[in-house]
C-alpha atoms as a PDB file:
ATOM      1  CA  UNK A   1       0.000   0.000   0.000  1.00  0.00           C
ATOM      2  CA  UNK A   2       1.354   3.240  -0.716  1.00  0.00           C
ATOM      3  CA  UNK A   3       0.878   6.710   1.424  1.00  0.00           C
ATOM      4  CA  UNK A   4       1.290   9.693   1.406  1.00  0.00           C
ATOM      5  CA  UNK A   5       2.751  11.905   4.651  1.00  0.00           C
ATOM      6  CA  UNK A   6       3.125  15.193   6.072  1.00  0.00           C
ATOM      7  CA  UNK A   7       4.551  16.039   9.245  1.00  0.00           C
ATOM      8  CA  UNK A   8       2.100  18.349  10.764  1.00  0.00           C
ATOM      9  CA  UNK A   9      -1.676  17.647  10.388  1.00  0.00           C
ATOM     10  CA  UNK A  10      -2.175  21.207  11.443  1.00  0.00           C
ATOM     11  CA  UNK A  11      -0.552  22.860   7.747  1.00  0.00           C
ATOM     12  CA  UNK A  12      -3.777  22.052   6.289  1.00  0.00           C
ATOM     13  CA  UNK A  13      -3.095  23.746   2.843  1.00  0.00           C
ATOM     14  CA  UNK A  14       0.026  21.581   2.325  1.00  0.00           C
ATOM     15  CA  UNK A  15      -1.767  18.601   3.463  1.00  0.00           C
ATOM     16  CA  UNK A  16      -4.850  19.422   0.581  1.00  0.00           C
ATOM     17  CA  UNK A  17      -1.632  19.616  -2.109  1.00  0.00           C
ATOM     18  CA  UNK A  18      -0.469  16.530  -1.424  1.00  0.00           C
ATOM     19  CA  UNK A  19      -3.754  14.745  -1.477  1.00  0.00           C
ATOM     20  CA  UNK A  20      -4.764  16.389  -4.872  1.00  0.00           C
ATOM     21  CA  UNK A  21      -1.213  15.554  -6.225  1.00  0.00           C
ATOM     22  CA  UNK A  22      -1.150  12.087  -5.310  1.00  0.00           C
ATOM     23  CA  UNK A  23      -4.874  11.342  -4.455  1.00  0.00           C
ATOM     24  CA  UNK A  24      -5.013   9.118  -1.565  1.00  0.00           C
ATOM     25  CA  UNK A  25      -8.313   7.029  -0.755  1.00  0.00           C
ATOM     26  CA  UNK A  26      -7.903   6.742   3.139  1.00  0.00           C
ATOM     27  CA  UNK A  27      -7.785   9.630   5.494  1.00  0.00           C
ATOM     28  CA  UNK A  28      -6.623   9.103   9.028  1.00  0.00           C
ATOM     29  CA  UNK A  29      -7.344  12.052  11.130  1.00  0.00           C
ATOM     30  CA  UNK A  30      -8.751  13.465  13.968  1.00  0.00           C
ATOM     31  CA  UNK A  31     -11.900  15.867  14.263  1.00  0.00           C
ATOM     32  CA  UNK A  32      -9.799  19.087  14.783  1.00  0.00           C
ATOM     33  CA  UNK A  33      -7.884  18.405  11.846  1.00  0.00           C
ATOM     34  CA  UNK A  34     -10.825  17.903  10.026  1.00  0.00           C
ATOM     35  CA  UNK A  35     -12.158  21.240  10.819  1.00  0.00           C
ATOM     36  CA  UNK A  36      -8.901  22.958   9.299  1.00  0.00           C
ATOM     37  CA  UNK A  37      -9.478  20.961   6.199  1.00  0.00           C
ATOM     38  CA  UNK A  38     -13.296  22.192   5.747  1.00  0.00           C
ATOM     39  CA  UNK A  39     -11.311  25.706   5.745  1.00  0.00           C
ATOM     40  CA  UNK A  40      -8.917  25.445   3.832  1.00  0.00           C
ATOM     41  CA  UNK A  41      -8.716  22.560   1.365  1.00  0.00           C
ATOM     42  CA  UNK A  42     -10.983  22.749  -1.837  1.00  0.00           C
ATOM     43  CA  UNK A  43     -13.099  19.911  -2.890  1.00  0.00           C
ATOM     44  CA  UNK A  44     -11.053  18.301  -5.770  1.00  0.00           C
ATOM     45  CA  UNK A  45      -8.399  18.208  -2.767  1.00  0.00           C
ATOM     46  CA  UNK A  46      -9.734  14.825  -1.619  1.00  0.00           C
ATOM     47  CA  UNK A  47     -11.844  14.080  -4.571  1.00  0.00           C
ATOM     48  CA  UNK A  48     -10.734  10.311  -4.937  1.00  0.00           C
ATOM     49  CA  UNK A  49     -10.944  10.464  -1.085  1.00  0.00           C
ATOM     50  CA  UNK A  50     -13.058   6.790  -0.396  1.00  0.00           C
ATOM     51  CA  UNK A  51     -12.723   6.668   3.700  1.00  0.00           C
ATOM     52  CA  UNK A  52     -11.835   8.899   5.681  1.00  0.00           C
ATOM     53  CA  UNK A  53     -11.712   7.812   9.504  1.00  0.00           C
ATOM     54  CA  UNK A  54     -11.489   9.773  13.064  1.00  0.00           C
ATOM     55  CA  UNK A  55     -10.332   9.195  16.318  1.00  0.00           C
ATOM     56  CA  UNK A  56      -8.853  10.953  19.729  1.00  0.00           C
ATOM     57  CA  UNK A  57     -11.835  12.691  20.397  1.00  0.00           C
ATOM     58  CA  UNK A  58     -15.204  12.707  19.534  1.00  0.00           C
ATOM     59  CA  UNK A  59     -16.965  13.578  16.423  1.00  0.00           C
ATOM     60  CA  UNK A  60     -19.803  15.694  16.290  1.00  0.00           C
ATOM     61  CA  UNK A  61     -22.664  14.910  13.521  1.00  0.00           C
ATOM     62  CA  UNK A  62     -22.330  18.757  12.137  1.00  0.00           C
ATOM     63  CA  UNK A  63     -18.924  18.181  11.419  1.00  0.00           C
ATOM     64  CA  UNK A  64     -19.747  14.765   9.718  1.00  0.00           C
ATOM     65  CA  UNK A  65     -22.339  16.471   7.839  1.00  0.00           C
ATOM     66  CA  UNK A  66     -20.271  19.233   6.868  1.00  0.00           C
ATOM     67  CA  UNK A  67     -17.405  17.496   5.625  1.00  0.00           C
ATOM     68  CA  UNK A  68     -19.477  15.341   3.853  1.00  0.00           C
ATOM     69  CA  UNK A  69     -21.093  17.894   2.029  1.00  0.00           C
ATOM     70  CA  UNK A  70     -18.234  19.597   0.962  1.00  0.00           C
ATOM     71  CA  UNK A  71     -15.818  16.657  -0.293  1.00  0.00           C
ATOM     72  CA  UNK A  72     -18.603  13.908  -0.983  1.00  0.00           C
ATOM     73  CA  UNK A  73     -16.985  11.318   1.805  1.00  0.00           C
ATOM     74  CA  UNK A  74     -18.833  10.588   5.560  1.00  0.00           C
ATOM     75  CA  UNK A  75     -16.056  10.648   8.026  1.00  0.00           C
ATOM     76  CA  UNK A  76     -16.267   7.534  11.055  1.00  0.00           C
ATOM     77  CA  UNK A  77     -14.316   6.778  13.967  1.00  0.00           C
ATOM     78  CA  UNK A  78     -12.467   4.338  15.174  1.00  0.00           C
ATOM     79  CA  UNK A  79     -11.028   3.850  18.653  1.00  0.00           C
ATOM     80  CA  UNK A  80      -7.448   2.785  19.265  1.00  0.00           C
ATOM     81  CA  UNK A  81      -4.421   3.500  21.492  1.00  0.00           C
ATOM     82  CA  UNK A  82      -0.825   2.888  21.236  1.00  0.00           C
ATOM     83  CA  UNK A  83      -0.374  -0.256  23.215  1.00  0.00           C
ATOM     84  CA  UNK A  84      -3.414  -1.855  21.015  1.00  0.00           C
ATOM     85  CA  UNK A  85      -0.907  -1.421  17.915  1.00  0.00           C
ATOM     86  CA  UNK A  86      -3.131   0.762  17.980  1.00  0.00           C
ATOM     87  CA  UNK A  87      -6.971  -0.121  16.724  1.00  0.00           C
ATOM     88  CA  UNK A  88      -9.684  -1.785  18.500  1.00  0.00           C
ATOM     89  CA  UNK A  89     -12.816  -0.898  17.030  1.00  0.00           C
ATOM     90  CA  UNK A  90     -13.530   0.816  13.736  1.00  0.00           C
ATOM     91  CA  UNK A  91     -16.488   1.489  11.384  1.00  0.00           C
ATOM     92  CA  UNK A  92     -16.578   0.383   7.956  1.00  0.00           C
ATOM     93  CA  UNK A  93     -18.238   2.938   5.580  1.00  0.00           C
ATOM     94  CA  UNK A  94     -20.544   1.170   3.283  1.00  0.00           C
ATOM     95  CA  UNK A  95     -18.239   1.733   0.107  1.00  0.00           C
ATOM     96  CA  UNK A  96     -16.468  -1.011   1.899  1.00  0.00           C
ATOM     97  CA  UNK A  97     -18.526  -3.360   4.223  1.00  0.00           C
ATOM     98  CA  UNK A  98     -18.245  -6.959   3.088  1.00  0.00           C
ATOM     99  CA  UNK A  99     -20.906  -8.047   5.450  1.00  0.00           C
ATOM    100  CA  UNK A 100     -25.139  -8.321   5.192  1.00  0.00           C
ATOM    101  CA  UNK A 101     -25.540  -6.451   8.698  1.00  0.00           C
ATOM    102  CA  UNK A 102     -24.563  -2.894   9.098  1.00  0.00           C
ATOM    103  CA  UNK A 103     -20.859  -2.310   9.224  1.00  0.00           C
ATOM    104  CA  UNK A 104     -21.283   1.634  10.525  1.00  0.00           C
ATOM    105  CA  UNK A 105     -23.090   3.443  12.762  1.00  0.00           C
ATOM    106  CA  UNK A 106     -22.982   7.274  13.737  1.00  0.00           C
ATOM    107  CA  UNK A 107     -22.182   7.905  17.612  1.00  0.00           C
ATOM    108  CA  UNK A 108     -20.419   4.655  17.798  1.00  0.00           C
ATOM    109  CA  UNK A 109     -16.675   3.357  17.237  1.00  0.00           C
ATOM    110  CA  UNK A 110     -17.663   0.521  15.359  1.00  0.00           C
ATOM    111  CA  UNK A 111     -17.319  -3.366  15.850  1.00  0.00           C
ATOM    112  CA  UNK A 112     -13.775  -4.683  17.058  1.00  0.00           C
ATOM    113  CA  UNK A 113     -11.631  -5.613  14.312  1.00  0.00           C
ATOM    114  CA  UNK A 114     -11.446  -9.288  13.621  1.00  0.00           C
ATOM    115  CA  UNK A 115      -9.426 -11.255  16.106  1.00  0.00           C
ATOM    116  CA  UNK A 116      -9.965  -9.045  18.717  1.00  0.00           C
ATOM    117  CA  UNK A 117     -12.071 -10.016  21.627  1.00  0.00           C
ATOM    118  CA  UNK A 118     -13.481  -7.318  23.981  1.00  0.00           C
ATOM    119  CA  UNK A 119     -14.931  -7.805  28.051  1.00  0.00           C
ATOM    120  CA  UNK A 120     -16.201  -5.156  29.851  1.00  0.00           C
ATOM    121  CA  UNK A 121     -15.840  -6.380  33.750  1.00  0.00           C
ATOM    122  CA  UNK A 122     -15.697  -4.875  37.286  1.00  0.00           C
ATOM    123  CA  UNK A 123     -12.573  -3.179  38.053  1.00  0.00           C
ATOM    124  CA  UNK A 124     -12.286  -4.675  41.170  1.00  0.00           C
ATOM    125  CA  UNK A 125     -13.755  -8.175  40.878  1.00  0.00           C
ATOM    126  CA  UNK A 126     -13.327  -8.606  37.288  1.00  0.00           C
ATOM    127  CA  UNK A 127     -16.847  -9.904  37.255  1.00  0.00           C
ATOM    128  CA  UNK A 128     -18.476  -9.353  33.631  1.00  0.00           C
ATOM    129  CA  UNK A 129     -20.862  -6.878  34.424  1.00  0.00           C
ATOM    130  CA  UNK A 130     -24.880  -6.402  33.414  1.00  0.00           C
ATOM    131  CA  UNK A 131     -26.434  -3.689  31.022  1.00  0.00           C
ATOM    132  CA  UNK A 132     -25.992  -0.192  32.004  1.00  0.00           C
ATOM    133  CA  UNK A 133     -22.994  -0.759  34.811  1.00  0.00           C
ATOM    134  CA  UNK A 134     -19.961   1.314  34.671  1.00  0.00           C
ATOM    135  CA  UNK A 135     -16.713  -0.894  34.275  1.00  0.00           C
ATOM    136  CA  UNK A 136     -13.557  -1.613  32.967  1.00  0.00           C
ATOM    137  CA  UNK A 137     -12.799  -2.742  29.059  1.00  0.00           C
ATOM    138  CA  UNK A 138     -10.442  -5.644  28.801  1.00  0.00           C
ATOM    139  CA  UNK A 139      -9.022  -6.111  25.173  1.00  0.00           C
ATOM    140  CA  UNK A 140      -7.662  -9.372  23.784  1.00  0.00           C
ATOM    141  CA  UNK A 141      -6.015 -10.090  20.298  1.00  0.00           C
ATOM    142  CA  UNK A 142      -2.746 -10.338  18.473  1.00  0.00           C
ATOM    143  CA  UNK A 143      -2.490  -6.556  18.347  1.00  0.00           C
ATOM    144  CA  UNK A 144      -1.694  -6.269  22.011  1.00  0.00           C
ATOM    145  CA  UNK A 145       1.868  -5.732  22.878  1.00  0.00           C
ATOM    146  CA  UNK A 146       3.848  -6.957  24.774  1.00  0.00           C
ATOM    147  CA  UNK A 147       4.448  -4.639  27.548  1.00  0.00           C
ATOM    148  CA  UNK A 148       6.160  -1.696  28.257  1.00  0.00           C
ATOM    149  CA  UNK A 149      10.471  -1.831  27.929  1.00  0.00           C
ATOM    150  CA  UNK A 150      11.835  -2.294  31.176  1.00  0.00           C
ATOM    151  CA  UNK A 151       9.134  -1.044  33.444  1.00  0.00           C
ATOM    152  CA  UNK A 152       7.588  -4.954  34.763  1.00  0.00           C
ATOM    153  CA  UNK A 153       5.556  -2.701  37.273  1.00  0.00           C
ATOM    154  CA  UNK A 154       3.524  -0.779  34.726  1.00  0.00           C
ATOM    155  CA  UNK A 155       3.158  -3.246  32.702  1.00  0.00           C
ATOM    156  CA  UNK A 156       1.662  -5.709  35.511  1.00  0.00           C
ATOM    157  CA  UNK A 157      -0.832  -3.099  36.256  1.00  0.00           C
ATOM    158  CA  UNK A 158      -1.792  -2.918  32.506  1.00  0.00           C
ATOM    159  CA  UNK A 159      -2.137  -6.787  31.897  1.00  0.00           C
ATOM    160  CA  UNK A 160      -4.667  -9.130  33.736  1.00  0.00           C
ATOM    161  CA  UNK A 161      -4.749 -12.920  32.797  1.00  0.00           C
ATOM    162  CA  UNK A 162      -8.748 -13.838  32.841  1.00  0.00           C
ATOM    163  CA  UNK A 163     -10.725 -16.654  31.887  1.00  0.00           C
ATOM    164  CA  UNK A 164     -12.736 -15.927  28.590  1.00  0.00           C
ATOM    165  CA  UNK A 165     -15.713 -18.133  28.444  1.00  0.00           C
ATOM    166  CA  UNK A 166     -14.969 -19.166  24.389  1.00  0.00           C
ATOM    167  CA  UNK A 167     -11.780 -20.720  25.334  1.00  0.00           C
ATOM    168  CA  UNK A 168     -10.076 -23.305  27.514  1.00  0.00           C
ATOM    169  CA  UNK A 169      -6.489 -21.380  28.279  1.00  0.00           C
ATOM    170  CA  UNK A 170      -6.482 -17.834  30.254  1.00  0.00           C
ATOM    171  CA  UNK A 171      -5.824 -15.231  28.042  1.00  0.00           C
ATOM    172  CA  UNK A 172      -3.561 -12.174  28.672  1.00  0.00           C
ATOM    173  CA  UNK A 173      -5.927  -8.909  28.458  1.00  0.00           C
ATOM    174  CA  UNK A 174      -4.634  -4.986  28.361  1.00  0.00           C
ATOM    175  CA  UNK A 175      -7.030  -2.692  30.575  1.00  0.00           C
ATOM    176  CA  UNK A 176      -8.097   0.131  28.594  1.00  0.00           C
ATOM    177  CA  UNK A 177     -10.468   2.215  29.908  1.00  0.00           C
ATOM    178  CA  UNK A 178     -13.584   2.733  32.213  1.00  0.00           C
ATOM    179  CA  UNK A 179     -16.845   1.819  30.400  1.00  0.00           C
ATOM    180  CA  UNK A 180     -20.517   1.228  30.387  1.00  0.00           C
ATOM    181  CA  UNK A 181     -22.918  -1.596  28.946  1.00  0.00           C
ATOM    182  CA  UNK A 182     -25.961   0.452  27.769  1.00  0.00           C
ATOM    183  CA  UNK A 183     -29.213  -0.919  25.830  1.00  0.00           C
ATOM    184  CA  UNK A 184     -29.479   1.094  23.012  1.00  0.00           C
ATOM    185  CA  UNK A 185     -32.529   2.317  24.645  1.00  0.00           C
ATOM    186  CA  UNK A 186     -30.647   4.726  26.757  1.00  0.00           C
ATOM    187  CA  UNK A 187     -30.581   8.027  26.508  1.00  0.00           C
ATOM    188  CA  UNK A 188     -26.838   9.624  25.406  1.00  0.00           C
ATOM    189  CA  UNK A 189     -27.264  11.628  28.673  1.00  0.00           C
ATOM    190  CA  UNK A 190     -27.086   8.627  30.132  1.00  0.00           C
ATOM    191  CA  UNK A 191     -24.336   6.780  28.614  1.00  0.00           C
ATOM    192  CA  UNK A 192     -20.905   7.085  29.803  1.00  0.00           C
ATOM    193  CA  UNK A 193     -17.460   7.417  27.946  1.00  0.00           C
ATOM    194  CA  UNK A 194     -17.880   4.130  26.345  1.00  0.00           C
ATOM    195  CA  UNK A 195     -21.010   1.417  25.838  1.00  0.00           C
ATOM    196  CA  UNK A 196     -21.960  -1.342  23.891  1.00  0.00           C
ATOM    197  CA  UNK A 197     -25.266  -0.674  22.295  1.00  0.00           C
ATOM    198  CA  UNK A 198     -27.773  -2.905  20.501  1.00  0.00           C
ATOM    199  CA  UNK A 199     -27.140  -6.203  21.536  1.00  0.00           C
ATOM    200  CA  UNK A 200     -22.800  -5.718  22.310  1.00  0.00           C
ATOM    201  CA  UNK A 201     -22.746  -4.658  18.196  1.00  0.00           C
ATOM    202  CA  UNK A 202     -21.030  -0.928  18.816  1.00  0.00           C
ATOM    203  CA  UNK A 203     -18.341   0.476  20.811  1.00  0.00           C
ATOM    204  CA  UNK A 204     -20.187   4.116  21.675  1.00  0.00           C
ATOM    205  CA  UNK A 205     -18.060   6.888  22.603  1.00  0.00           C
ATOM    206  CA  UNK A 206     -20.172   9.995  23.750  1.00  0.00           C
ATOM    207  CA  UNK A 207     -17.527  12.466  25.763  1.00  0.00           C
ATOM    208  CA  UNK A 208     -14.548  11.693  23.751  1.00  0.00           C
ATOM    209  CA  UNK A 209     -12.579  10.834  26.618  1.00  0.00           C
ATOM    210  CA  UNK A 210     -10.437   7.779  27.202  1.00  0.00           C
ATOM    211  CA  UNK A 211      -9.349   7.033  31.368  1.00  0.00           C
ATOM    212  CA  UNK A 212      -6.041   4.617  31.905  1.00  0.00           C
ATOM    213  CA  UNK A 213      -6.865   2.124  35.022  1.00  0.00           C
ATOM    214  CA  UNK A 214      -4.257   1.484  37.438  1.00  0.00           C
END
């Protein structure tokens, strides 16, 4: 796969040149950035632009909107951090969903990638936890590292060997960050950072924020 790279997001005028010289299909950004691109970049900018995906903070449906009326593409998000390598959940625009259900949903982060398994569990007890009870997510999957270089402290207080119910061995989980189970029923009042919504399908984000445990 080829890309193309600037190093500053923020010089959005140089970032629109490149994309018009080269014409990427994938945009990884954040909502911010986004905004400086609605200023300055003109539409044939990202006209070959196919996905264009959001994380870091949340992403509010006027900017979605806006974006999408301006270069033709409906920005998603995607939630991730470093020691996750670093993706968890994503949505998949329709242009690209291989599947029958819906791949993408607005206020969400999307489904976890394949091969990664998510819990959401008492911080304290580890207990897996009932619908609309704040907790702790717990991610499993080949894109979790290994730990942090030299520091066996921090690293046990990332890593917590459970029992996942789908398999016979323990598996070693990362602790992300304090979450709710919600029906998708709830109001977004009342959801916090993080749920899973209609039946465990979505990863919700509705503040933006992400907490380290420990």
């Amino acid at each position: 796969m080829r890309s193309v790279y600037h190093f500053t997001p923020l010089d959005a005028g140089q970032v629109g040149k490149l994309s018009r010289k080269w014409g990427p299909t994938v945009l990884l950004s954040t909502p911010t950035f986004l905004r400086s691109y609605l200023r300055r970049c003109e539409p044939k900018d990202f006209e070959k632009m196919d996905i264009v995906v959001t994380g870091a903070e949340k992403m509010p449906m006027s900017l979605a909107e806006a974006f999408e009326e301006k270069f033709g593409v409906r920005p998603v998000e995607g939630y991730g951090i470093t020691e996750l390598s670093p993706l968890v959940s994503v949505n998949v625009p329709p242009s690209r969903s291989q599947a029958e259900q819906t791949d993408s949903k607005f206020g969400t982060v999307g489904r976890p990638i394949p091969e990664v398994a998510t819990k959401i569990v008492d911080p304290d007890t580890f207990d897996e936890l009932p619908v609309g009870t704040d907790g702790m997510l717990l991610v499993k999957g080949p894109n979790v590292m290994k730990g942090y270089l030299g520091e066996a402290e921090k690293t046990a207080k990332r890593y917590v060997t459970f029992q996942l119910a789908e398999v016979a061995i323990p598996r070693r989980l990362y602790r992300t960050i304090l979450s709710r189970i919600a029906a998708s029923q709830r109001s977004r009042r009342e959801r916090d950072r993080y749920d899973w919504s209609d039946g465990a399908s979505y990863l919700r984000t509705t503040r933006g924020h992400r907490c380290q445990s420990g």
